[in-house]
PDB file of N, CA and C in Angstrom:
ATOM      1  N   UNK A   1       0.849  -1.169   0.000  1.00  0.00           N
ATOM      2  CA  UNK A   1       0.000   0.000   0.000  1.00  0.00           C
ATOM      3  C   UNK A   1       0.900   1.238   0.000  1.00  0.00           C
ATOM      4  N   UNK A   2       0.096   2.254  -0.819  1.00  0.00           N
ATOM      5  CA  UNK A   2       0.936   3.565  -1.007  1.00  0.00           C
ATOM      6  C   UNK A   2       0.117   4.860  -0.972  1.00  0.00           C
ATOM      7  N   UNK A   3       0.317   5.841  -0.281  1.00  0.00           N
ATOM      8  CA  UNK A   3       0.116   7.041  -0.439  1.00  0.00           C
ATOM      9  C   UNK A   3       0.213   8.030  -1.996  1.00  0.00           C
ATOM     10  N   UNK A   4      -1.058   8.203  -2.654  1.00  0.00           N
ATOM     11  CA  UNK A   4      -1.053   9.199  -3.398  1.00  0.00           C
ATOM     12  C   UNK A   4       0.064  10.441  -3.649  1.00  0.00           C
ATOM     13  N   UNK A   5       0.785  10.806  -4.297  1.00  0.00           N
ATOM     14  CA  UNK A   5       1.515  12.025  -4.716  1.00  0.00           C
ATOM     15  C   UNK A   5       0.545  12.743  -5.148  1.00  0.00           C
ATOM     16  N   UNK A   6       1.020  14.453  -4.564  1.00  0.00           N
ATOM     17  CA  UNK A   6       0.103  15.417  -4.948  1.00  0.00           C
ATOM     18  C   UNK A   6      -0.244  15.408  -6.228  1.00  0.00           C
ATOM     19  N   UNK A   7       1.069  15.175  -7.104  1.00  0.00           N
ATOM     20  CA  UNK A   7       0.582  15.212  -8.771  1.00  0.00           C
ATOM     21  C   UNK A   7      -0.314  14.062  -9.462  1.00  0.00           C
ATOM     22  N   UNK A   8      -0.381  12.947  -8.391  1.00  0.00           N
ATOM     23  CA  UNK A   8      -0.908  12.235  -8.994  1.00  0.00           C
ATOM     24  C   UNK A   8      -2.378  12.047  -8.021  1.00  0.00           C
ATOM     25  N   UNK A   9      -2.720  13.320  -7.165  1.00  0.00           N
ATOM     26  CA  UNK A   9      -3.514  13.164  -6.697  1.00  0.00           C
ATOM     27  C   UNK A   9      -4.542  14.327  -7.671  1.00  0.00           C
ATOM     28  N   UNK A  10      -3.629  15.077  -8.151  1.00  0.00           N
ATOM     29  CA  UNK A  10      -4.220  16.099  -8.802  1.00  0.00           C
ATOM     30  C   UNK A  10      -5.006  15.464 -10.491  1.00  0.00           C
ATOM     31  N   UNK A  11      -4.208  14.390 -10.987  1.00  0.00           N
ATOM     32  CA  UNK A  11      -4.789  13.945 -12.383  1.00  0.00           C
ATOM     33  C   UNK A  11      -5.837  12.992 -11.543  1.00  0.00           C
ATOM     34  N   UNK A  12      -5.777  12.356 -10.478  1.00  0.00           N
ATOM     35  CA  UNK A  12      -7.043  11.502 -10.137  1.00  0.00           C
ATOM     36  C   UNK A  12      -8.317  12.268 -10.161  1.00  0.00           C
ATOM     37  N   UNK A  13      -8.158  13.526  -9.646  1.00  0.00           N
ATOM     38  CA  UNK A  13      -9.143  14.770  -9.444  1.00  0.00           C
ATOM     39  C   UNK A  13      -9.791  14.903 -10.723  1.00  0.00           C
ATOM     40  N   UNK A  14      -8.627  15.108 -11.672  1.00  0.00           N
ATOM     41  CA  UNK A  14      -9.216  15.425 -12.854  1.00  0.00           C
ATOM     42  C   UNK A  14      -9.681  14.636 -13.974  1.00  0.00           C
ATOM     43  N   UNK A  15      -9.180  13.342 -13.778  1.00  0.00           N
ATOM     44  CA  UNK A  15     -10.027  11.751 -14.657  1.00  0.00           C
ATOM     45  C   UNK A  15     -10.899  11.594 -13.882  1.00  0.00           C
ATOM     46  N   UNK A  16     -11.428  11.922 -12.664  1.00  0.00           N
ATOM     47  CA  UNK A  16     -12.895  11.264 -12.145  1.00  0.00           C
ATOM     48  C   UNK A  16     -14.311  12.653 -11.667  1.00  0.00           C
ATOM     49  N   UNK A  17     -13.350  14.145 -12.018  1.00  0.00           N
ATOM     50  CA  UNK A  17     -14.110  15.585 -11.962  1.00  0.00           C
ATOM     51  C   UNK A  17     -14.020  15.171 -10.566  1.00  0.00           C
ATOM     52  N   UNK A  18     -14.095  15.192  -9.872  1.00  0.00           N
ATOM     53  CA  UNK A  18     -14.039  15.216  -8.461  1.00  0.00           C
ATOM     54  C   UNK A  18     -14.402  16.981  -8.003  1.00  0.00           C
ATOM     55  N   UNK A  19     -14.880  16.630  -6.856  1.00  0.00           N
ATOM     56  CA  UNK A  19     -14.503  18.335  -6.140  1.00  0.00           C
ATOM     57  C   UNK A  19     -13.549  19.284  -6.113  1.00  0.00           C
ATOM     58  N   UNK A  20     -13.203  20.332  -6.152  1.00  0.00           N
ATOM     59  CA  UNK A  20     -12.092  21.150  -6.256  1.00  0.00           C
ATOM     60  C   UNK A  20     -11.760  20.891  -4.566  1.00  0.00           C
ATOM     61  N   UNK A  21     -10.402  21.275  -4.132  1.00  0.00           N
ATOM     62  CA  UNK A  21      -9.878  21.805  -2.797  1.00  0.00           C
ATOM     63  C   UNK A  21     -10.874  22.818  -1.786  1.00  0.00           C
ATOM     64  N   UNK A  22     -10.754  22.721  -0.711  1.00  0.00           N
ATOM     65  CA  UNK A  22     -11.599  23.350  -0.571  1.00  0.00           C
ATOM     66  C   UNK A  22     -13.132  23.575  -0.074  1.00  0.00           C
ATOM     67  N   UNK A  23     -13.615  22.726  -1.437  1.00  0.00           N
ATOM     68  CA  UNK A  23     -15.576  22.437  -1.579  1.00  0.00           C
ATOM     69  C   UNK A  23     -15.675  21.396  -1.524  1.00  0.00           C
ATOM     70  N   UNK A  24     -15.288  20.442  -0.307  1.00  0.00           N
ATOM     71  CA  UNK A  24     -15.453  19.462   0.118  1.00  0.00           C
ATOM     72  C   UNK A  24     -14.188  18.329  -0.812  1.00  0.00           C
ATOM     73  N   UNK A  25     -14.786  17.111  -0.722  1.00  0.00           N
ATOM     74  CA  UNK A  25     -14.120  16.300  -1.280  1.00  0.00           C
ATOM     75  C   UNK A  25     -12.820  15.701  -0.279  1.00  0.00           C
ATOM     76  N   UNK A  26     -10.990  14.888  -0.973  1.00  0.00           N
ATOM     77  CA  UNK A  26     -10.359  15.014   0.044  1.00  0.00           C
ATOM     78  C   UNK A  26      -9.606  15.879   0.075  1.00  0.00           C
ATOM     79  N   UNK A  27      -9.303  15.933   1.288  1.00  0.00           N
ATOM     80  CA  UNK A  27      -8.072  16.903   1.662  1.00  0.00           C
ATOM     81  C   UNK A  27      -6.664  16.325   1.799  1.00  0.00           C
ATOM     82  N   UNK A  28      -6.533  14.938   1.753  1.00  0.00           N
ATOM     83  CA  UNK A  28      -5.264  14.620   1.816  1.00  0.00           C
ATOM     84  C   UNK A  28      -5.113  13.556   0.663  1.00  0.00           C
ATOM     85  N   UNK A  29      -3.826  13.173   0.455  1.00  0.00           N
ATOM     86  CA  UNK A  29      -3.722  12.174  -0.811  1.00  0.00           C
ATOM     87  C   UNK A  29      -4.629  10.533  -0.088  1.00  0.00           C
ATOM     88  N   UNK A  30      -5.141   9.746  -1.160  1.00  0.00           N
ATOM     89  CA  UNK A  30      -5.367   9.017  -0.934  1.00  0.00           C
ATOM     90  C   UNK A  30      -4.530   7.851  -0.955  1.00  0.00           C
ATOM     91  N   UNK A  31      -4.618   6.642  -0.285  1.00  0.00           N
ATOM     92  CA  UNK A  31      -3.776   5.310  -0.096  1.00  0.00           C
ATOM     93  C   UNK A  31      -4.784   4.273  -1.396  1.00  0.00           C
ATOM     94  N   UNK A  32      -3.569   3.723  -2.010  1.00  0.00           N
ATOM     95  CA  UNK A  32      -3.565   2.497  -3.295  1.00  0.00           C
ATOM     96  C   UNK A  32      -3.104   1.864  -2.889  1.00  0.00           C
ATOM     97  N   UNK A  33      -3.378   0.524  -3.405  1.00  0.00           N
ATOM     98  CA  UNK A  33      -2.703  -1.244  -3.104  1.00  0.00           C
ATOM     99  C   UNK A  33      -2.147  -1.076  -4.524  1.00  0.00           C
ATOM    100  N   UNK A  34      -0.642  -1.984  -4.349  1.00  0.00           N
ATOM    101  CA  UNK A  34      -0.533  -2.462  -5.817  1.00  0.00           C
ATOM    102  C   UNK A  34      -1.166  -3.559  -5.616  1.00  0.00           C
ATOM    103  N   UNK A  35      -0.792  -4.718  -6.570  1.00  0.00           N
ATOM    104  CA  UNK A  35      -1.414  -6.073  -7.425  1.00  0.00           C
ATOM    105  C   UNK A  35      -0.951  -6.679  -6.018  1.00  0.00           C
ATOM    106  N   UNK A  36       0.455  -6.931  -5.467  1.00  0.00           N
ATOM    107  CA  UNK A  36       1.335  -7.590  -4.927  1.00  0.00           C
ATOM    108  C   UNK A  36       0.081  -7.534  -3.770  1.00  0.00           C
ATOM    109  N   UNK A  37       0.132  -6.325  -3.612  1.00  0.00           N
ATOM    110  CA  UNK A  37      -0.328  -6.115  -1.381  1.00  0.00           C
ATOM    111  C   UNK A  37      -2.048  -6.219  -1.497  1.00  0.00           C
ATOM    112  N   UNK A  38      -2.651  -6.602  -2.452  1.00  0.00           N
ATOM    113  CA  UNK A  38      -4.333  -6.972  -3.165  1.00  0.00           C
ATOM    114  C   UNK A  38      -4.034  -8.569  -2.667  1.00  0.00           C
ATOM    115  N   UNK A  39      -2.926  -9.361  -3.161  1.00  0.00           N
ATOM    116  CA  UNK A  39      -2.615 -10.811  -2.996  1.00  0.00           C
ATOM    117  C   UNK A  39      -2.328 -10.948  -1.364  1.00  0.00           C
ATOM    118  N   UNK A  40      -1.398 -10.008  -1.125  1.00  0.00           N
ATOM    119  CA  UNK A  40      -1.066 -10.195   0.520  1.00  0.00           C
ATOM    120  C   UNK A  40      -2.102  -9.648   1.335  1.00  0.00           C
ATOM    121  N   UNK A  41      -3.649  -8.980   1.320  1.00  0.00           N
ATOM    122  CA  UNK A  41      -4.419  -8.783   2.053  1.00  0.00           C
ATOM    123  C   UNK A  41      -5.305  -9.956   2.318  1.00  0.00           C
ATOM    124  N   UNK A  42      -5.255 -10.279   0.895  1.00  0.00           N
ATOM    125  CA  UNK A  42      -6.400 -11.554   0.580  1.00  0.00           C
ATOM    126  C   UNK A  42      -5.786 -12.878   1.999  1.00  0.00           C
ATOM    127  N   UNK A  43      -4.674 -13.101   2.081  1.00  0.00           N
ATOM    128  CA  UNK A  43      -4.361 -14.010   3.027  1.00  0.00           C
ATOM    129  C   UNK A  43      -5.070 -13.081   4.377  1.00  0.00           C
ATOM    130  N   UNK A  44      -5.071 -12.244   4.386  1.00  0.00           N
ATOM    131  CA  UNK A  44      -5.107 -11.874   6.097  1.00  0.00           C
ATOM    132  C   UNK A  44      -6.824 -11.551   6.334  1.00  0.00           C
ATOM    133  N   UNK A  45      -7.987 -10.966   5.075  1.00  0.00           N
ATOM    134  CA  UNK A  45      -9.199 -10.998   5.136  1.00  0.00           C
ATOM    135  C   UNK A  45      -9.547 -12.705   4.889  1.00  0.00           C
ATOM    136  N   UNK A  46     -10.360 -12.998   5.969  1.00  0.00           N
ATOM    137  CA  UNK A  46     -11.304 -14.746   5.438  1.00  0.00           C
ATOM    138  C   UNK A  46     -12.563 -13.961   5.863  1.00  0.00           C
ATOM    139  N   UNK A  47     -13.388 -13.116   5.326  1.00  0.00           N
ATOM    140  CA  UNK A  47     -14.939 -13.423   5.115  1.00  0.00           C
ATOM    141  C   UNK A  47     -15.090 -13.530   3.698  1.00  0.00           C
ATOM    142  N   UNK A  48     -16.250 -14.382   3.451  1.00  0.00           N
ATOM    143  CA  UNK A  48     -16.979 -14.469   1.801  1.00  0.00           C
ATOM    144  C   UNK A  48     -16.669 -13.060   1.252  1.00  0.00           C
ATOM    145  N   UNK A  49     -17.609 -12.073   2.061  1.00  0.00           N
ATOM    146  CA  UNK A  49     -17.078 -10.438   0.869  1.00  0.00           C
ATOM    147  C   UNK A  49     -15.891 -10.361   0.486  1.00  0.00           C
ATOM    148  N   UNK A  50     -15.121 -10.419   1.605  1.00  0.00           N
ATOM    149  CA  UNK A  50     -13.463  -9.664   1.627  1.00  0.00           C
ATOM    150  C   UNK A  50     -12.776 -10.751   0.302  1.00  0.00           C
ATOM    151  N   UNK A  51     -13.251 -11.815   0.130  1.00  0.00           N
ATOM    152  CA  UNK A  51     -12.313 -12.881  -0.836  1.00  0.00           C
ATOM    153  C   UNK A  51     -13.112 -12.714  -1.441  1.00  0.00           C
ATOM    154  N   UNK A  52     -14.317 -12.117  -2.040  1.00  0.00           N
ATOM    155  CA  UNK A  52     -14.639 -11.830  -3.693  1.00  0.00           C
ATOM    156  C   UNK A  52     -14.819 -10.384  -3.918  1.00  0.00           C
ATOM    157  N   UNK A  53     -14.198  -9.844  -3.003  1.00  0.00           N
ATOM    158  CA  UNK A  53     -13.890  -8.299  -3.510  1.00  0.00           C
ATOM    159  C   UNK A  53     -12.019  -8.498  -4.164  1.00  0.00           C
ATOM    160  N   UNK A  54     -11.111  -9.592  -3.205  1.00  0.00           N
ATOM    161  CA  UNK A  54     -10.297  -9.113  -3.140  1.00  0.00           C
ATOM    162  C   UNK A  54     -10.029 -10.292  -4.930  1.00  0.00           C
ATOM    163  N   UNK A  55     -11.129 -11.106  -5.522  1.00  0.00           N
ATOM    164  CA  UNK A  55     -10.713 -11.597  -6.577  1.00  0.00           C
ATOM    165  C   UNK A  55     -11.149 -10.544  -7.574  1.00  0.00           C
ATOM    166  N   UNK A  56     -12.386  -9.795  -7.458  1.00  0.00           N
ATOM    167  CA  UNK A  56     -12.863  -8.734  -8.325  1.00  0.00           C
ATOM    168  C   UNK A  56     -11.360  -7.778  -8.402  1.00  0.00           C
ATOM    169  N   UNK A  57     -10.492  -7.409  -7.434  1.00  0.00           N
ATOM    170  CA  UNK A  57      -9.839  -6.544  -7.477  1.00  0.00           C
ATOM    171  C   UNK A  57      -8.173  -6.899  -8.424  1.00  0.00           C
ATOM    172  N   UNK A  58      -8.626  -8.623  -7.964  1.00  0.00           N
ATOM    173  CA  UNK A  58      -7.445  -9.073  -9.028  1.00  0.00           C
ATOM    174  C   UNK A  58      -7.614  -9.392 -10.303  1.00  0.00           C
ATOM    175  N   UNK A  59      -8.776  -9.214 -10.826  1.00  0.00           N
ATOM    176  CA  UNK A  59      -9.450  -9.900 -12.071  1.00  0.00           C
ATOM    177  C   UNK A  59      -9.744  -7.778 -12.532  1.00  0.00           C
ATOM    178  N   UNK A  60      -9.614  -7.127 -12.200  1.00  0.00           N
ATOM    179  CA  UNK A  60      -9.055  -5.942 -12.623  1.00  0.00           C
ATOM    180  C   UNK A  60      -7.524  -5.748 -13.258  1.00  0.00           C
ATOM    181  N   UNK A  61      -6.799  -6.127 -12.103  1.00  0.00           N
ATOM    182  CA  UNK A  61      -5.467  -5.745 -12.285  1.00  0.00           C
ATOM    183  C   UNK A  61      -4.886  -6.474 -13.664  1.00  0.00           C
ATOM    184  N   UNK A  62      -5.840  -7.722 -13.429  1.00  0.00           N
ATOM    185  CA  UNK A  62      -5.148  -8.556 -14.741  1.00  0.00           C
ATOM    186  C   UNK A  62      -6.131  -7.867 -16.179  1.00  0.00           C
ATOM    187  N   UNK A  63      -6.718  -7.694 -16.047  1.00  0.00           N
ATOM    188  CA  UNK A  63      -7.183  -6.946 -16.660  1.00  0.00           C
ATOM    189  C   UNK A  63      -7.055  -5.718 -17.739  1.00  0.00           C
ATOM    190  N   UNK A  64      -6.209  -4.464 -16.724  1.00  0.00           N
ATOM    191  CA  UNK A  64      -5.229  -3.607 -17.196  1.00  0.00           C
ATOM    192  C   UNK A  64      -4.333  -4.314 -17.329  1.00  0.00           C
ATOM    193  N   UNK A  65      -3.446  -5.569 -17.238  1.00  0.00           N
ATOM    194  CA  UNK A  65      -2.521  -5.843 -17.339  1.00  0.00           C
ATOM    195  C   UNK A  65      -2.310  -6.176 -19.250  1.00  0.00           C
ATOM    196  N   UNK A  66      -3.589  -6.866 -19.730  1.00  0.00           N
ATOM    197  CA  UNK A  66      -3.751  -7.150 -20.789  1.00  0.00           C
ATOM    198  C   UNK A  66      -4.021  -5.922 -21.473  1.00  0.00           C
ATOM    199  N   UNK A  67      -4.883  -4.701 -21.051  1.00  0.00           N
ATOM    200  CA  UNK A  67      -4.623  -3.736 -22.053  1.00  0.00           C
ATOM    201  C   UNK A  67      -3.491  -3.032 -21.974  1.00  0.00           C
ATOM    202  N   UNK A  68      -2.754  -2.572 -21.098  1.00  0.00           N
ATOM    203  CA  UNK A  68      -1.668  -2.115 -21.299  1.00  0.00           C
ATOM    204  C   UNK A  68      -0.457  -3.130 -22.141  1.00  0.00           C
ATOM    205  N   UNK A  69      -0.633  -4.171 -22.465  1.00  0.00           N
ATOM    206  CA  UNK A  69      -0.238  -5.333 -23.041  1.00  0.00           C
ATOM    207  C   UNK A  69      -0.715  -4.745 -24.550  1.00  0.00           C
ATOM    208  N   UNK A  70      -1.653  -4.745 -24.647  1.00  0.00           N
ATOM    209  CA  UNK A  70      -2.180  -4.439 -26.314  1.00  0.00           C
ATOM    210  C   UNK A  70      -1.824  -3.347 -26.772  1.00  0.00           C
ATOM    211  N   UNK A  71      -1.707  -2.047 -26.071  1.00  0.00           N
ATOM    212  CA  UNK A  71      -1.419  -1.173 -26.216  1.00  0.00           C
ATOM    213  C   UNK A  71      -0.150  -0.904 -26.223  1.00  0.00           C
ATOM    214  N   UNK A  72       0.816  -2.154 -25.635  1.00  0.00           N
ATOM    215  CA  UNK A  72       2.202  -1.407 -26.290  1.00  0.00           C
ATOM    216  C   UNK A  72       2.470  -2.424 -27.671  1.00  0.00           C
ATOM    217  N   UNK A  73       1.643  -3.216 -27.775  1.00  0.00           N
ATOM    218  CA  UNK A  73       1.957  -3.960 -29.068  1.00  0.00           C
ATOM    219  C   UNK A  73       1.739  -2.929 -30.264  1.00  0.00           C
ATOM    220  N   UNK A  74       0.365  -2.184 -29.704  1.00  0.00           N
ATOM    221  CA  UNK A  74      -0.373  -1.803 -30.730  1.00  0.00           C
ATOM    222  C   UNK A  74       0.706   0.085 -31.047  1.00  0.00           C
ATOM    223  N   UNK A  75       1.145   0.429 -30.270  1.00  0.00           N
ATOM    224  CA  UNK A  75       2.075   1.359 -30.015  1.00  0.00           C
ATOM    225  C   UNK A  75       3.177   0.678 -31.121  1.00  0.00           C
ATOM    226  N   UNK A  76       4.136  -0.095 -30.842  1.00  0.00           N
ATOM    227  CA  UNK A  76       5.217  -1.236 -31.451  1.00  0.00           C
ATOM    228  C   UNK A  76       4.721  -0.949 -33.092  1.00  0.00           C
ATOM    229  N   UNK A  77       4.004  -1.260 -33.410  1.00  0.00           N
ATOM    230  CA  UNK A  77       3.226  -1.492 -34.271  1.00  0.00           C
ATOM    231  C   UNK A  77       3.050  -0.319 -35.476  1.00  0.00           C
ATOM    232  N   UNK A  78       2.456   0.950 -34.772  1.00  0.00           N
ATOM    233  CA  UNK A  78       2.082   1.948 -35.415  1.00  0.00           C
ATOM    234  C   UNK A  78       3.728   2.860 -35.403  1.00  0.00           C
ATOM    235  N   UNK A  79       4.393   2.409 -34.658  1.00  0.00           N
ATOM    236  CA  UNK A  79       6.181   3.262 -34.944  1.00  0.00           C
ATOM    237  C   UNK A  79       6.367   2.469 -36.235  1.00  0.00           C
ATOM    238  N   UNK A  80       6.429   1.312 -36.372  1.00  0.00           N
ATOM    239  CA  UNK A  80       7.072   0.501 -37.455  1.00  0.00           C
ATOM    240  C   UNK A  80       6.453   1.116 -38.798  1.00  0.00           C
ATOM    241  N   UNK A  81       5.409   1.159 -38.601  1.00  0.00           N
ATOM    242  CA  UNK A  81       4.381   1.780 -39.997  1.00  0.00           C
ATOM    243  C   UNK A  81       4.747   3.336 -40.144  1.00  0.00           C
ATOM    244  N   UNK A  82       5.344   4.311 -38.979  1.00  0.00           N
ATOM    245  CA  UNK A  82       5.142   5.547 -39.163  1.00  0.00           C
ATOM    246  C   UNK A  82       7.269   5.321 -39.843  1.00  0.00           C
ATOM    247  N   UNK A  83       7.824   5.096 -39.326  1.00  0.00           N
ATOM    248  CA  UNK A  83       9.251   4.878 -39.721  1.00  0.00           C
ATOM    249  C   UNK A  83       9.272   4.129 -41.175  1.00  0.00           C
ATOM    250  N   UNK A  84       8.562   3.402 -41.573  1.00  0.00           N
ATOM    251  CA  UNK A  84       8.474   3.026 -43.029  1.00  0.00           C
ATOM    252  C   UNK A  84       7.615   3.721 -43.831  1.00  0.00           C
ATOM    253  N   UNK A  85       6.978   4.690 -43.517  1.00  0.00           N
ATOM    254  CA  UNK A  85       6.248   5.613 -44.590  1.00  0.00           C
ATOM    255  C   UNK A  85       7.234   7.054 -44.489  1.00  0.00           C
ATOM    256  N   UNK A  86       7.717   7.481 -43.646  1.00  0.00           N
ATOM    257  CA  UNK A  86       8.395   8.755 -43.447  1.00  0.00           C
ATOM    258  C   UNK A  86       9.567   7.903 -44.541  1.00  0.00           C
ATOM    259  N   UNK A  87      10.656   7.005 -44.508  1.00  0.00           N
ATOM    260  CA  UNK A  87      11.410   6.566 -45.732  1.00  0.00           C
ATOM    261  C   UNK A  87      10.941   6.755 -47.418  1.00  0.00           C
ATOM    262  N   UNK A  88       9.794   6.374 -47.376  1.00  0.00           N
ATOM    263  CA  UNK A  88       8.714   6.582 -48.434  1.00  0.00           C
ATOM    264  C   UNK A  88       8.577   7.224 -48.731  1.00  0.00           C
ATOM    265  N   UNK A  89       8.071   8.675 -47.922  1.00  0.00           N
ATOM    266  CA  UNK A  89       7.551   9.634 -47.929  1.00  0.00           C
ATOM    267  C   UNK A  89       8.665  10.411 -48.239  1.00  0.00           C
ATOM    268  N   UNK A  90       9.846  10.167 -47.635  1.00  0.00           N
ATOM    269  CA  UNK A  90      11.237  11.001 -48.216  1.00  0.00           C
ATOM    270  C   UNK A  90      11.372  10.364 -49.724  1.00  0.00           C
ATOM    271  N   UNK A  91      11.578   9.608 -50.193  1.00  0.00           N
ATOM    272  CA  UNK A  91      12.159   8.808 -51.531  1.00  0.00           C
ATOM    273  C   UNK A  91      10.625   9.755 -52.181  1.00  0.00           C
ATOM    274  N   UNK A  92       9.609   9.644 -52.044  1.00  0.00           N
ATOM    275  CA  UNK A  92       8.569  10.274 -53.120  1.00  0.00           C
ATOM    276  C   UNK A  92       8.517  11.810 -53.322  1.00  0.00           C
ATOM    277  N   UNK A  93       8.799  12.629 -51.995  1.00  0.00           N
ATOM    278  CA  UNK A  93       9.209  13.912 -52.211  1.00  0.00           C
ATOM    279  C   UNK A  93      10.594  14.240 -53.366  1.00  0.00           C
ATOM    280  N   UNK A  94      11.544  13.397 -52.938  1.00  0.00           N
ATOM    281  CA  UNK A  94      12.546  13.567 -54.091  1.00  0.00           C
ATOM    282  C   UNK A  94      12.583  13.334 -55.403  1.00  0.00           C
ATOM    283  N   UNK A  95      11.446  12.175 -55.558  1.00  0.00           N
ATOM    284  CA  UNK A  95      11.248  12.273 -57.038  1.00  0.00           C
ATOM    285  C   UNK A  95      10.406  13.103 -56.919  1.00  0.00           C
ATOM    286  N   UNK A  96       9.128  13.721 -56.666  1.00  0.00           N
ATOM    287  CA  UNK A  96       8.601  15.112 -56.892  1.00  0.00           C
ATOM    288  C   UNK A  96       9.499  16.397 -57.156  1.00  0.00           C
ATOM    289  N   UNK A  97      10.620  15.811 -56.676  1.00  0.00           N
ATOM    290  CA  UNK A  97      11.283  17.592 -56.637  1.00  0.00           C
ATOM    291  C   UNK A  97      12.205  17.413 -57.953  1.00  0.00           C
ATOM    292  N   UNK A  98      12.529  16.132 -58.494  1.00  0.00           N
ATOM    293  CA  UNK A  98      13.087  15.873 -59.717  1.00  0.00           C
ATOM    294  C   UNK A  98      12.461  16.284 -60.426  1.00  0.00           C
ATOM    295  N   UNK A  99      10.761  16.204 -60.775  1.00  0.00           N
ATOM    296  CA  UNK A  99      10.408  16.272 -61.714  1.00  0.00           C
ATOM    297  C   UNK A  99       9.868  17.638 -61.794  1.00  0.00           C
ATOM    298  N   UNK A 100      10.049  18.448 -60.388  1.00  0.00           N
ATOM    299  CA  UNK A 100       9.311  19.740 -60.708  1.00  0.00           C
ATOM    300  C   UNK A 100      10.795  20.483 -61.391  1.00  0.00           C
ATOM    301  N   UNK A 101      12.174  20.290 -61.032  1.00  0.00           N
ATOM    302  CA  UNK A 101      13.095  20.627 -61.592  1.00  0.00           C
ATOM    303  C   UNK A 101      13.512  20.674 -62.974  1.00  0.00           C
ATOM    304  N   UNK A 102      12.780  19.225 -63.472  1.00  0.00           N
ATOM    305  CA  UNK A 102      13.020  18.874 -65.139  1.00  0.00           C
ATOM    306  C   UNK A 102      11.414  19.447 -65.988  1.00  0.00           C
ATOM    307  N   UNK A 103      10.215  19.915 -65.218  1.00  0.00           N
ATOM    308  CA  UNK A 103       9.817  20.575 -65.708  1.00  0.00           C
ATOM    309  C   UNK A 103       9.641  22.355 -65.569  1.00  0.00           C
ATOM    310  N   UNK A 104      10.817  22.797 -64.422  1.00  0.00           N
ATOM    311  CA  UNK A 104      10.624  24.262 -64.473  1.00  0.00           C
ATOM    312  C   UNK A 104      11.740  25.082 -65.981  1.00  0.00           C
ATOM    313  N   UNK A 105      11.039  25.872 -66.133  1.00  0.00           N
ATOM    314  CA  UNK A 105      12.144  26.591 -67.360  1.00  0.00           C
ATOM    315  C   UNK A 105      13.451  27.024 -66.949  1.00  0.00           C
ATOM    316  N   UNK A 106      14.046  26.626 -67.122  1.00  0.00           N
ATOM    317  CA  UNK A 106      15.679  27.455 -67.270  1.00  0.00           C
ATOM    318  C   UNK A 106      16.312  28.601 -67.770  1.00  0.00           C
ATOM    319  N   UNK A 107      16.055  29.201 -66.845  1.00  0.00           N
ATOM    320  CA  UNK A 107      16.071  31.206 -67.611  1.00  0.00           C
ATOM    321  C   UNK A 107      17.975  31.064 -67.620  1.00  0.00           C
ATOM    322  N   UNK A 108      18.590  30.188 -67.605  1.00  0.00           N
ATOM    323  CA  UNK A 108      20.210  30.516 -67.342  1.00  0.00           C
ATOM    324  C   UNK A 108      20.474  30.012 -68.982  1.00  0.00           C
ATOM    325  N   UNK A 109      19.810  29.656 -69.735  1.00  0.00           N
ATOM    326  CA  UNK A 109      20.049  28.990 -71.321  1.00  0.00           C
ATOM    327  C   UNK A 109      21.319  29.848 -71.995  1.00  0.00           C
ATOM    328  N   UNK A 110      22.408  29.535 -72.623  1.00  0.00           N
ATOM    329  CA  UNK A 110      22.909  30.571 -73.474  1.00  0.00           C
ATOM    330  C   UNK A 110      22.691  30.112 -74.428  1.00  0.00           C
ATOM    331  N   UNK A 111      22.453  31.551 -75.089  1.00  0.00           N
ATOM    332  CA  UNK A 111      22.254  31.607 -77.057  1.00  0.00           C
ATOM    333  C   UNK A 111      23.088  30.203 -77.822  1.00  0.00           C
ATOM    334  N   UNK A 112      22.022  30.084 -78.710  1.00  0.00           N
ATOM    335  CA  UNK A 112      23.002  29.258 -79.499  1.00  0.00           C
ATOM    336  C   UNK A 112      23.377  30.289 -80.190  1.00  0.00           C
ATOM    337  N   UNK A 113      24.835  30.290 -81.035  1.00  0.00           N
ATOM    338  CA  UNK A 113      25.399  30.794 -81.811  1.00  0.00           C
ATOM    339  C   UNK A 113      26.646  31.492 -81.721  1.00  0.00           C
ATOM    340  N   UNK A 114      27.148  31.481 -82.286  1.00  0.00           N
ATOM    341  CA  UNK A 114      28.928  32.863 -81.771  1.00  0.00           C
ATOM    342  C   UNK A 114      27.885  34.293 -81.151  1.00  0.00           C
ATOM    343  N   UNK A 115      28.923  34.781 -80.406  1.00  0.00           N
ATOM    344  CA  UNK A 115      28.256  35.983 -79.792  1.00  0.00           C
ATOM    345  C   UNK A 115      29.761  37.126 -80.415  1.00  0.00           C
ATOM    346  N   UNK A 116      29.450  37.978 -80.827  1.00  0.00           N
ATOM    347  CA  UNK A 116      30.471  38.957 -81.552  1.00  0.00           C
ATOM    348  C   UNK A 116      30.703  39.920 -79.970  1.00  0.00           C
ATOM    349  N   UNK A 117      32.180  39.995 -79.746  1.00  0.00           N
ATOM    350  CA  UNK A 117      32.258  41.106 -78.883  1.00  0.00           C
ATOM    351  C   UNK A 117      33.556  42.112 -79.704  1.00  0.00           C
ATOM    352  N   UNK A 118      32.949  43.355 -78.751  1.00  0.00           N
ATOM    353  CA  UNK A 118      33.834  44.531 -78.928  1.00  0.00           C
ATOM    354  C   UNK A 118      35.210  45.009 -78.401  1.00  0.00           C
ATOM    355  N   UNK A 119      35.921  45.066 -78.517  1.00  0.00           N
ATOM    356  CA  UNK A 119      37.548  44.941 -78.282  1.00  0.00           C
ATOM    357  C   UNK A 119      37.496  45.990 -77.968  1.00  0.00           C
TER     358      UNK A 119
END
């Protein structure tokens, strides 16, 4: 079990709208179980509630465990696709810029012909 950090007492505030400081609500950080101390309570509660709250609470954790699981696959995933189109995306700009080059006019042309100068 752990005590809340202010900063992370402050985004809890703000993913669940909670009360501002102040206008009720808490005034001090709140206490979390990890996964580990959810397993080590479960030995020390024996009523029926306390052991199907404390499996509801592990059948959560595993829970997030699997989406945060998907989500870094799915993260993994979308770098590989963004790093192979930016390669792409460079190689197709350069032939764009070839061809806007071989079709812009060339004002630097010299004359065909002898050019007569004055001594």
């Amino acid at each position: 079990m752990f005590q809340l950090t202010q900063k992370e007492m402050r985004f809890l505030r703000f993913q669940f709208e909670t009360s501002k400081e102040g206008r009720g609500g808490r005034r001090y950080p709140p206490y979390a179980f990890t996964e580990q101390g959810v397993a080590m309570l479960s030995s020390v509660l024996r009523s029926k509630r306390a052991v199907h709250v404390n499996i509801a609470i592990m059948r959560a954790f595993v829970r997030l465990r699997e989406l945060l699981a998907t989500h870094k696959d799915l993260a993994a995933k979308i770098d590989v696709l963004e790093k192979k189109y930016e390669e792409h995306d460079a190689t197709i700009k350069q032939v764009f810029d070839a061809i806007r080059n071989l079709m812009a006019p060339d004002r630097r042309r010299r004359r065909i012909g002898f050019t007569v100068r004055d001594h």
